[in-house]
Each structure stands twice: as structure tokens, then as C-alpha cells.
N, C-alpha and C. Protein backbone atom coordinates (compact mmCIF):
# COMPACT_ATOMS: atom_id res chain seq x y z
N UNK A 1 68.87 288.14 108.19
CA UNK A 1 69.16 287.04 109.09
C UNK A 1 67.95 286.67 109.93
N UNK A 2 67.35 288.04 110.49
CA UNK A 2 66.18 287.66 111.10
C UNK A 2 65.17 286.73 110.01
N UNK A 3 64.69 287.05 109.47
CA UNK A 3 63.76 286.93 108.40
C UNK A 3 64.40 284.89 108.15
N UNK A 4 65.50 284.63 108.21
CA UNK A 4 65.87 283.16 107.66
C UNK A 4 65.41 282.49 109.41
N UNK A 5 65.50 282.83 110.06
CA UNK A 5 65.29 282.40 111.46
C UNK A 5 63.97 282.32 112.06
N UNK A 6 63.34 282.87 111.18
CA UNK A 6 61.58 282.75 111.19
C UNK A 6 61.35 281.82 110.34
N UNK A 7 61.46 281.86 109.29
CA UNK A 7 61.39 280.62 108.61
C UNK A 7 61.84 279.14 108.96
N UNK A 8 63.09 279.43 109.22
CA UNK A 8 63.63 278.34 110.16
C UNK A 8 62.71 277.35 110.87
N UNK A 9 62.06 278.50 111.87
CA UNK A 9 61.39 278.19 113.16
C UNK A 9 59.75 277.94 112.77
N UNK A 10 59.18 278.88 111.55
CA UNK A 10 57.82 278.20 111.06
C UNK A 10 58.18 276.94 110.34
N UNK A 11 59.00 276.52 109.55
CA UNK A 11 59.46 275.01 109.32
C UNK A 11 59.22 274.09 110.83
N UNK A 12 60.38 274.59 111.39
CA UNK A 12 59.90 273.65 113.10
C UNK A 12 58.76 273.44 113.50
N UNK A 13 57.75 274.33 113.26
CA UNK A 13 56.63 274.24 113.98
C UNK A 13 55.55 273.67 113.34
N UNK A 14 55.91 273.52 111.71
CA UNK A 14 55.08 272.46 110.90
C UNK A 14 55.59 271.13 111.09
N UNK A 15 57.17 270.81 111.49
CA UNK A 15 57.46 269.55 111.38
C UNK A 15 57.07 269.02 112.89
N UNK A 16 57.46 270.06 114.17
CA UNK A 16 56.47 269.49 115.10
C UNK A 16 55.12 268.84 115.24
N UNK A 17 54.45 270.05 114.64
CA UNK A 17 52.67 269.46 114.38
C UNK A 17 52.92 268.19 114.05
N UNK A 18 53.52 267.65 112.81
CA UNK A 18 53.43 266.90 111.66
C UNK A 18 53.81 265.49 112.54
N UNK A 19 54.71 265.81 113.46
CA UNK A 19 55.54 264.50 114.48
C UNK A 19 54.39 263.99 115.63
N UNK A 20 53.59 265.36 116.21
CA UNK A 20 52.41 265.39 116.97
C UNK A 20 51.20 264.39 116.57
N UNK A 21 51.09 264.25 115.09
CA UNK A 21 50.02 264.13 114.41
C UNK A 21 50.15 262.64 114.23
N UNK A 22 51.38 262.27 114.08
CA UNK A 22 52.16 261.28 113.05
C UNK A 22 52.78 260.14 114.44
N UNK A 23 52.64 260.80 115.79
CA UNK A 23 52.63 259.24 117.13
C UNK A 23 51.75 258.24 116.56
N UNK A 24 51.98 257.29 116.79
CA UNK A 24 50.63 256.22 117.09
C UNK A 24 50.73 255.94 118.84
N UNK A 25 49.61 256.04 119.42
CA UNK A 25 49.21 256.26 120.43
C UNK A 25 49.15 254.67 121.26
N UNK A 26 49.80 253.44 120.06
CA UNK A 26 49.91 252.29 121.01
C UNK A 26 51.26 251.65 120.85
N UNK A 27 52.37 252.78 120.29
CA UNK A 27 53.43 252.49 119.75
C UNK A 27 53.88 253.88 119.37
N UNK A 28 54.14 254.56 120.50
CA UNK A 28 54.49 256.27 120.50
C UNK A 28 56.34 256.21 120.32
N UNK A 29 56.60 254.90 120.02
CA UNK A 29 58.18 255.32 119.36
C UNK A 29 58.45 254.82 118.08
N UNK A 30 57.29 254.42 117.65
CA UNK A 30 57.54 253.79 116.57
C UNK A 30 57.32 255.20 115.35
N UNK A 31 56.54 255.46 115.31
CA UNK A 31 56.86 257.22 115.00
C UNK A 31 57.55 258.30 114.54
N UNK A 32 58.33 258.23 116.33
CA UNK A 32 59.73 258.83 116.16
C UNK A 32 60.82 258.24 115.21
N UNK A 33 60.87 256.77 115.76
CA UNK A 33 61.51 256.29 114.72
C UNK A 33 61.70 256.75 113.11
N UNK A 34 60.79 256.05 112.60
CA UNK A 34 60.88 256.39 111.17
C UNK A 34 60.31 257.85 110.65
N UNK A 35 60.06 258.81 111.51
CA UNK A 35 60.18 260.37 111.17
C UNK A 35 62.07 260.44 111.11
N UNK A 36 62.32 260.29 111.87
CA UNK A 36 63.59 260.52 112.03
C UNK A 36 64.60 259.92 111.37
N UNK A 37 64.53 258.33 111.33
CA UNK A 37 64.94 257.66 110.01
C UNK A 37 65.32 258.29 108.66
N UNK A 38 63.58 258.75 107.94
CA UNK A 38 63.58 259.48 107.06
C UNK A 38 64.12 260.67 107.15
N UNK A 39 64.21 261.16 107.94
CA UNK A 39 64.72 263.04 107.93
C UNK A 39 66.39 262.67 108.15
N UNK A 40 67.15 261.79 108.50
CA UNK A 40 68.52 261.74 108.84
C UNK A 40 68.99 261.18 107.13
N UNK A 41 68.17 260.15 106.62
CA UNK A 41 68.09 259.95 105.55
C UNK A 41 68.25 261.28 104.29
N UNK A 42 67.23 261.08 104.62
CA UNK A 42 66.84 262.78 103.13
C UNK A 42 67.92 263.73 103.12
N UNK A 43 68.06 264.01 105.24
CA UNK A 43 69.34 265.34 105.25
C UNK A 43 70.61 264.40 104.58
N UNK A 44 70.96 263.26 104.98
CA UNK A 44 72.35 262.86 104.28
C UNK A 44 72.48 263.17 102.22
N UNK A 45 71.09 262.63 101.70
CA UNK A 45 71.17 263.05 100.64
C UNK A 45 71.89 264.53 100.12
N UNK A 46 70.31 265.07 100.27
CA UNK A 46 70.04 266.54 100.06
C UNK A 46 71.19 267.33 100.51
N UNK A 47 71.92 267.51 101.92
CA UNK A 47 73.20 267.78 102.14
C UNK A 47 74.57 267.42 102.04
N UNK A 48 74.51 265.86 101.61
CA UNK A 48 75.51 265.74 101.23
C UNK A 48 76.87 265.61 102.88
N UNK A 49 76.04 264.88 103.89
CA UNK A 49 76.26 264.44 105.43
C UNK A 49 77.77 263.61 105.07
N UNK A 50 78.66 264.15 106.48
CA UNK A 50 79.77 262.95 106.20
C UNK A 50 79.40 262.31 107.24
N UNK A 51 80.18 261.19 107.09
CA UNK A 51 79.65 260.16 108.11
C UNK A 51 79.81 260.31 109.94
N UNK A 52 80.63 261.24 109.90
CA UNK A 52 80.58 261.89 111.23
C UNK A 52 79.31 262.81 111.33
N UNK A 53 79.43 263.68 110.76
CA UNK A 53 78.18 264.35 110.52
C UNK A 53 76.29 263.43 110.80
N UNK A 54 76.49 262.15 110.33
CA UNK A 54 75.32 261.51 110.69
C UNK A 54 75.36 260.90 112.04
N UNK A 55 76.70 260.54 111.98
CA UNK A 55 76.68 259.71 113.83
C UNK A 55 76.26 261.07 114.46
N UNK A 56 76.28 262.34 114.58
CA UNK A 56 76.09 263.14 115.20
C UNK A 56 74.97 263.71 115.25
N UNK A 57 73.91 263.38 114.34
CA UNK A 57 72.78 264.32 114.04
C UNK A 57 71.89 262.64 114.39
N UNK A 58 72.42 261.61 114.16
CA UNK A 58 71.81 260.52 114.73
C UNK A 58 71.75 260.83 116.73
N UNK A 59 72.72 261.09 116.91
CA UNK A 59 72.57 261.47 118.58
C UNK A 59 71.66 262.45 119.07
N UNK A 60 71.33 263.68 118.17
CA UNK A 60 70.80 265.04 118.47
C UNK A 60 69.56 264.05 118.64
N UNK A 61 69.04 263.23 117.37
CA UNK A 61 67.59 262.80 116.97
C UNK A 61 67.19 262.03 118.21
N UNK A 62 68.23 260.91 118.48
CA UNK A 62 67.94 260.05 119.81
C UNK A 62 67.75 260.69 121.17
N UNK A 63 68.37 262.11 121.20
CA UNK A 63 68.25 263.11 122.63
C UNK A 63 66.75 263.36 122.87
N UNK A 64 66.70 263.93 121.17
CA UNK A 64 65.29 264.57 120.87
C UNK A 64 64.33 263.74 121.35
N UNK A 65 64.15 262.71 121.13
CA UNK A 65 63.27 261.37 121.05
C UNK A 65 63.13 261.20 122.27
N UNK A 66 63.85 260.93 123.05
CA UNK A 66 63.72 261.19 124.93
C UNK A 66 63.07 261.72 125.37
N UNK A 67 63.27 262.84 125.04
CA UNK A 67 62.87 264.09 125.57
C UNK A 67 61.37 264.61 125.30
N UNK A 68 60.94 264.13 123.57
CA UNK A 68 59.76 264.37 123.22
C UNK A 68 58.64 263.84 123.57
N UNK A 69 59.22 261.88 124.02
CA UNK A 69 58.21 260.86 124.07
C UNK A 69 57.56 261.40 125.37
N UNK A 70 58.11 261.92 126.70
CA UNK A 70 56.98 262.13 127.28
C UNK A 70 56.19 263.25 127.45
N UNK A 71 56.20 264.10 126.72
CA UNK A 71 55.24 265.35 126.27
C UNK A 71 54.88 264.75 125.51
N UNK A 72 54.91 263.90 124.76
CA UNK A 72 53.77 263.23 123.62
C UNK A 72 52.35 262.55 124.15
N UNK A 73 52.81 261.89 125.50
CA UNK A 73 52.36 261.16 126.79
C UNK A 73 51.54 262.10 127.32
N UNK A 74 51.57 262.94 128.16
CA UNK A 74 51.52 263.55 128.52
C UNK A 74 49.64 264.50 127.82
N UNK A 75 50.28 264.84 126.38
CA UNK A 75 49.44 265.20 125.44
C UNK A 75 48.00 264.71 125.46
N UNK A 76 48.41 263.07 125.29
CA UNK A 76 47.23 262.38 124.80
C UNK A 76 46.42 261.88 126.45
N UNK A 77 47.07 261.72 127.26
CA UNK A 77 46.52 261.96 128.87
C UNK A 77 45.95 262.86 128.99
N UNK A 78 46.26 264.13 128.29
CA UNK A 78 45.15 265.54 128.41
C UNK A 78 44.44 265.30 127.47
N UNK A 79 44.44 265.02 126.41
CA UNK A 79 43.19 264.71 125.68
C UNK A 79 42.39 263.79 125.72
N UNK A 80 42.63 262.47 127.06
CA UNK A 80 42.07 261.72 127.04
C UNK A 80 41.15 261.92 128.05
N UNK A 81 41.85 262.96 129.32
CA UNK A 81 40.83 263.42 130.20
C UNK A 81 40.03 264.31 130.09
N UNK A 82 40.02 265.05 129.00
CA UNK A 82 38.84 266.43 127.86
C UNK A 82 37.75 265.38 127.52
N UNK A 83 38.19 264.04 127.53
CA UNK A 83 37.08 263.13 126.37
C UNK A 83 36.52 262.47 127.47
N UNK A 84 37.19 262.35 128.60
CA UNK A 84 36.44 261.83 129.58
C UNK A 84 35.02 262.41 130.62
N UNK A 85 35.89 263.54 130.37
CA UNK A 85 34.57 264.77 131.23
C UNK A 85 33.79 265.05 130.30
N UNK A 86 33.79 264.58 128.87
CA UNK A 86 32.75 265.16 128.04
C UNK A 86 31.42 264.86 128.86
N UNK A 87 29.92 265.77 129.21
CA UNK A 87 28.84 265.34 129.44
C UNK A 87 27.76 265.60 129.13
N UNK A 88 27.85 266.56 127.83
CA UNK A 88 26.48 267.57 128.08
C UNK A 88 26.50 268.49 127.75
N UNK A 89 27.04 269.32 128.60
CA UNK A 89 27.20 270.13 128.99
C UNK A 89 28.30 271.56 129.43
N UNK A 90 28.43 272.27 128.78
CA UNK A 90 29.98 273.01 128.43
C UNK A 90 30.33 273.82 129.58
N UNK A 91 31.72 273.70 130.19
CA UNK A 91 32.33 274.39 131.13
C UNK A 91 33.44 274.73 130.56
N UNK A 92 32.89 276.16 130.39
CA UNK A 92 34.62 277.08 129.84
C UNK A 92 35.52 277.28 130.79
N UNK A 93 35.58 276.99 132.02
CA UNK A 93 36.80 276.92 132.76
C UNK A 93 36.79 275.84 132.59
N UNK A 94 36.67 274.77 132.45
CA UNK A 94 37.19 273.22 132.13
C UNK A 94 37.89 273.60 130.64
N UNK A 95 37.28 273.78 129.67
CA UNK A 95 37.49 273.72 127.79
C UNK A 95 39.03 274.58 128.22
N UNK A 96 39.07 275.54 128.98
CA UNK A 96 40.24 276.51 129.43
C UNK A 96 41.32 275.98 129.82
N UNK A 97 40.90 275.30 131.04
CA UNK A 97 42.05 274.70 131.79
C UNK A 97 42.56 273.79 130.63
N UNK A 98 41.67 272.51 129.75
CA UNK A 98 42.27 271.98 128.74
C UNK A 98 43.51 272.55 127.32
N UNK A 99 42.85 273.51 127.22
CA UNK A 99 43.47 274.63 125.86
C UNK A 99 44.61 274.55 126.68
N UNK A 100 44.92 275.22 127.84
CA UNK A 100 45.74 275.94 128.54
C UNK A 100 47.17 274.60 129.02
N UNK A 101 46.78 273.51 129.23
CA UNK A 101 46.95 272.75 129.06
C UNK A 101 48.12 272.44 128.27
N UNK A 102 47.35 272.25 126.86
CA UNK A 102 47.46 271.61 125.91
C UNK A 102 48.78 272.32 125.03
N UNK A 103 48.18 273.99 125.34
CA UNK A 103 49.26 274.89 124.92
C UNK A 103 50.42 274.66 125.61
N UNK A 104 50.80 274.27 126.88
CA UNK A 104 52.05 274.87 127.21
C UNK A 104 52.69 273.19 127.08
N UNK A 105 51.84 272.15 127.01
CA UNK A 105 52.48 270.87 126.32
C UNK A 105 53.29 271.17 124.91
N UNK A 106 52.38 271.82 123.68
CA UNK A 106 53.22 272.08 122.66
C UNK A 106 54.29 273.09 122.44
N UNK A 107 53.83 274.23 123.37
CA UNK A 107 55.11 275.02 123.55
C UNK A 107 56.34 273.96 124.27
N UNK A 108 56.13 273.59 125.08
CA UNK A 108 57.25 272.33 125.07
C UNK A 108 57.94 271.96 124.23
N UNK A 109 57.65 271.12 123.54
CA UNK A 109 57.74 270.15 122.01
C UNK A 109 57.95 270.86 121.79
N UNK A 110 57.93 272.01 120.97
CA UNK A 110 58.41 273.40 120.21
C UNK A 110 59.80 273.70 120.55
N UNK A 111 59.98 273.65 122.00
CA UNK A 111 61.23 273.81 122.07
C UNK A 111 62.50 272.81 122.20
N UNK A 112 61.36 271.79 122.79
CA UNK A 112 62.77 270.85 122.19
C UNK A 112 62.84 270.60 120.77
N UNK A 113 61.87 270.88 119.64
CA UNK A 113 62.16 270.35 118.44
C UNK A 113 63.18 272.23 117.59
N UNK A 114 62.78 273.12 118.61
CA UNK A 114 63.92 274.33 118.47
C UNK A 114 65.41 273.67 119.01
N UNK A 115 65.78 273.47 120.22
CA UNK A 115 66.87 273.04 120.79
C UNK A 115 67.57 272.25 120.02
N UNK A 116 66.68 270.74 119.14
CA UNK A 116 67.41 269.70 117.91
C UNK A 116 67.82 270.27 116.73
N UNK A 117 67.32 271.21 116.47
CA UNK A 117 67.19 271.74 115.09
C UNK A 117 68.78 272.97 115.31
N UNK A 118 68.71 273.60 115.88
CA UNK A 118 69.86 274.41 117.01
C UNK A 118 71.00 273.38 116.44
N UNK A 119 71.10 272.47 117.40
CA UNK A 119 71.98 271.49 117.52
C UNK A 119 72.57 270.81 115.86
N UNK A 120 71.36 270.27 115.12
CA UNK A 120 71.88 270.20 114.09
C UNK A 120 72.56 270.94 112.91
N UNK A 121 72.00 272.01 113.04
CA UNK A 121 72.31 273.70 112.55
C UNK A 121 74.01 273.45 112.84
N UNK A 122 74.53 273.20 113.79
CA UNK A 122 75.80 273.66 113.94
C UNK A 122 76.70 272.38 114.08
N UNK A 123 76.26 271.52 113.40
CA UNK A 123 76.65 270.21 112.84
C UNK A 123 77.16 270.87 111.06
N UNK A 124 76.29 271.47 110.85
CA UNK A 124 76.02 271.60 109.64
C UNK A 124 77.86 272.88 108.97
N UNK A 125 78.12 272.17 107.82
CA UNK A 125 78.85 273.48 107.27
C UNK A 125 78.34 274.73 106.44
N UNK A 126 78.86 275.81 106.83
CA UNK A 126 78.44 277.12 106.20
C UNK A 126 77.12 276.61 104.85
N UNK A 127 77.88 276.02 103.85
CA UNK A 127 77.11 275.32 102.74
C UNK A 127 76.03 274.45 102.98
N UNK A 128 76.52 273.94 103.78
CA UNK A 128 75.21 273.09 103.74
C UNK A 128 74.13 273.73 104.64
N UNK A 129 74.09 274.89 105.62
CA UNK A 129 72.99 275.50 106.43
C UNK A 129 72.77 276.44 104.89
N UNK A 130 73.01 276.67 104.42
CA UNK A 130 72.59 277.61 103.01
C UNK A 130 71.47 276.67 102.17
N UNK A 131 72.05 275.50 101.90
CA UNK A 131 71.53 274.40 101.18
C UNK A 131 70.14 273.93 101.83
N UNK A 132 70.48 273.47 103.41
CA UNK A 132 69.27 273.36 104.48
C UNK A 132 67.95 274.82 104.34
N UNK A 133 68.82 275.76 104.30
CA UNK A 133 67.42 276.49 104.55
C UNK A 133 66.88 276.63 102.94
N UNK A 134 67.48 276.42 101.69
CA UNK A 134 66.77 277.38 100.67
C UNK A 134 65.60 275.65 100.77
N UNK A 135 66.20 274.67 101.50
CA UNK A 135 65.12 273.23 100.93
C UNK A 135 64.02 273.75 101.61
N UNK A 136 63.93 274.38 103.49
CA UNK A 136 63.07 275.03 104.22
C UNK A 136 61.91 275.54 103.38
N UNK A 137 62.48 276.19 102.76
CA UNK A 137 61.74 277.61 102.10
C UNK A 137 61.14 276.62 100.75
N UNK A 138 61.81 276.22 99.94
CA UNK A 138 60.41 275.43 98.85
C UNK A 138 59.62 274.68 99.77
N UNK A 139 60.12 273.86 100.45
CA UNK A 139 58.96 273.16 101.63
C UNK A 139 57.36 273.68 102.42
N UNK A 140 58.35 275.04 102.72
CA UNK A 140 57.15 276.00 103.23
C UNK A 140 56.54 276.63 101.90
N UNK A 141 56.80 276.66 101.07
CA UNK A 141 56.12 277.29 99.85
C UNK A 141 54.99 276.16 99.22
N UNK A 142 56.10 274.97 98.91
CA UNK A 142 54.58 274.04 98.75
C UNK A 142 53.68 273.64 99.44
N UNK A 143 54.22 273.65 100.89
CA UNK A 143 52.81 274.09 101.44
C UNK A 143 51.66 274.62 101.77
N UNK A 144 52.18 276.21 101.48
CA UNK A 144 51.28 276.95 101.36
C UNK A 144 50.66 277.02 100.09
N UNK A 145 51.09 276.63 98.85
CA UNK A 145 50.71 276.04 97.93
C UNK A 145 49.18 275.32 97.76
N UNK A 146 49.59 274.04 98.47
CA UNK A 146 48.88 272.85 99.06
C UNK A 146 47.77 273.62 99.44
N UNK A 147 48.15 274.40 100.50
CA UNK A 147 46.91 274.80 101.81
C UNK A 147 45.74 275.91 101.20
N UNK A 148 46.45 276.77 100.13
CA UNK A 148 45.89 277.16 99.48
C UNK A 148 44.93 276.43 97.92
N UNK A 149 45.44 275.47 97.45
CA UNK A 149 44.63 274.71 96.60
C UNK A 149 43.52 274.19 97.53
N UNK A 150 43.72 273.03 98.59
CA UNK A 150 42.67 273.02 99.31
C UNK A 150 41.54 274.05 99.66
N UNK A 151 41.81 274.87 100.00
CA UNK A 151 41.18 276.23 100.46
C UNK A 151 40.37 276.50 99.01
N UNK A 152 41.22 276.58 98.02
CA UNK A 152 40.08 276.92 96.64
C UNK A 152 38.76 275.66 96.79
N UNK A 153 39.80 275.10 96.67
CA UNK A 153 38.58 273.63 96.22
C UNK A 153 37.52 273.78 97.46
N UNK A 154 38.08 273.90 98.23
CA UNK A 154 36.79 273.81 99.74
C UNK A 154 35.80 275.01 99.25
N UNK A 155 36.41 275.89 99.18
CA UNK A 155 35.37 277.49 98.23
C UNK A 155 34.36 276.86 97.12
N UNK A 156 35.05 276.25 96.59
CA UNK A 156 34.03 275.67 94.79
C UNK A 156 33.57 274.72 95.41
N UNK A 157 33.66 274.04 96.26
CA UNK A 157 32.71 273.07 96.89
C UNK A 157 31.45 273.60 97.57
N UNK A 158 31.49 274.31 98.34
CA UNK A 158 30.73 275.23 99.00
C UNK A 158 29.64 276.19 98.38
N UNK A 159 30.37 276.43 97.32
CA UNK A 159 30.01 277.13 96.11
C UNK A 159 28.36 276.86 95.72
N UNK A 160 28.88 275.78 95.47
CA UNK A 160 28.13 274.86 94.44
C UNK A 160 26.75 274.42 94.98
């Protein structure tokens, strides 16, 4: 059980990054939007959602979305003031205070995208959290997949 709950939660923390990555910074809901779109989408497929089931995991997504947009804000305000003090010249208690920063912004996000995921989890029937996690797990596999082909190719590039 432990072991499905790590996985679980390294899934979360790639689809966080991935939501992090995936704002546009002059239209930070437009984003959310169609991440979420697609993922309410795919889960209705792939699980096999009744229509209560989506009005409900449509609400978790819209909570989420609240809640995320201003730690998203927030984010790019700290990275915009790292780019502003750039001068020259390196201050590791500045680069610090930034990291430090920056970390407890995504530990944030982390947990609200733990708290949605929670929430939808128990939307979900017995079958379909079975169904949800084995999709988790090829997901995280082709990724590491992925991350590892890259990684070769970057080697034989280097190589060479």
C-alpha cells in the first residue's frame, strides 16, 4: 500500500512540475484550463466517469485552480526579482534566500495538487482507483523510459 502511495505522489509531482512549466505567464489561467480540460477528459475515458462523477472532479479541478493560480503568481514574482538583482556578481545569501523561496512556493503547489488528487481518489470506485493507478505506473515508466533514452543520446553525443 505504501509503495502505491509513492507512486501516487511521484506521479503528482511530475504532473505538478509539468502544470508549473505549462502557465503562460500572460494568461496564467489559460493553462489551467486546458491541463485540466484534458485530464477530466482522458480520466472520463480511461475510467469510465459517470456523470456525477465528472460534475465532481470538475469542482475538485476548479478548487484546485484557485488555489494554485496564486502560487503560480507568486513563483514568477520570485523569479522575476532573482532576474532583477542579477549584476555581476554572486551573493549566496541572495541565490539562498531565492532557492529557499522558491522551494517552499512548490512545496505549496505540491500540496494542493496532493489535497486534488486526495479528493479525486475518493470520487473514484474501488475499480477505477485500481485502473487510475496501474495508468500512474505505465506513465511513470514511460517516462523514465523517455528520460533515460535522452540521457543515452546526450552520452553518444558527447561521445563523439
Amino acid at each position: 500500500m505504501h509503495k502505491k502511495f509513492f507512486m501516487v505522489t511521484a506521479i503528482l509531482l511530475a504532473v505538478a512540475a509539468g502544470l508549473t512549466a505549462s502557465v503562460s505567464a500572460q494568461e496564467p489561467h489559460r493553462g489551467f484550463r486546458h491541463q485540466h480540460g484534458w485530464m477530466l477528459q482522458h480520466m472520463t475515458q480511461e475510467l469510465s466517469l459517470t456523470e456525477a462523477q465528472q460534475t465532481q472532479i470538475k469542482s475538485i479541478l476548479a478548487g484546485e485552480r484557485s488555489r494554485i493560480a496564486p502560487l503560480m503568481q507568486q513563483m514568477r514574482q520570485n523569479e522575476q526579482a532573482q532576474n532583477a538583482a542579477v549584476n555581476g556578481s554572486f551573493d549566496e545569501a541572495q541565490a539562498r534566500a531565492f532557492a529557499d523561496k522558491q522551494a517552499q512556493i512548490m512545496s505549496d503547489l505540491i500540496v494542493e495538487k496532493q489535497r486534488a488528487k486526495s479528493q479525486i481518489y475518493a470520487v473514484l470506485t474501488p475499480e477505477q482507483r485500481q485502473k487510475a493507478l496501474q495508468l500512474m505506473q505505465q506513465h511513470e515508466q514511460r517516462r523514465q523510459e523517455r528520460m533515460q533514452k535522452k540521457l543515452e543520446q546526450k552520452q553518444q553525443t558527447n561521445g563523439k
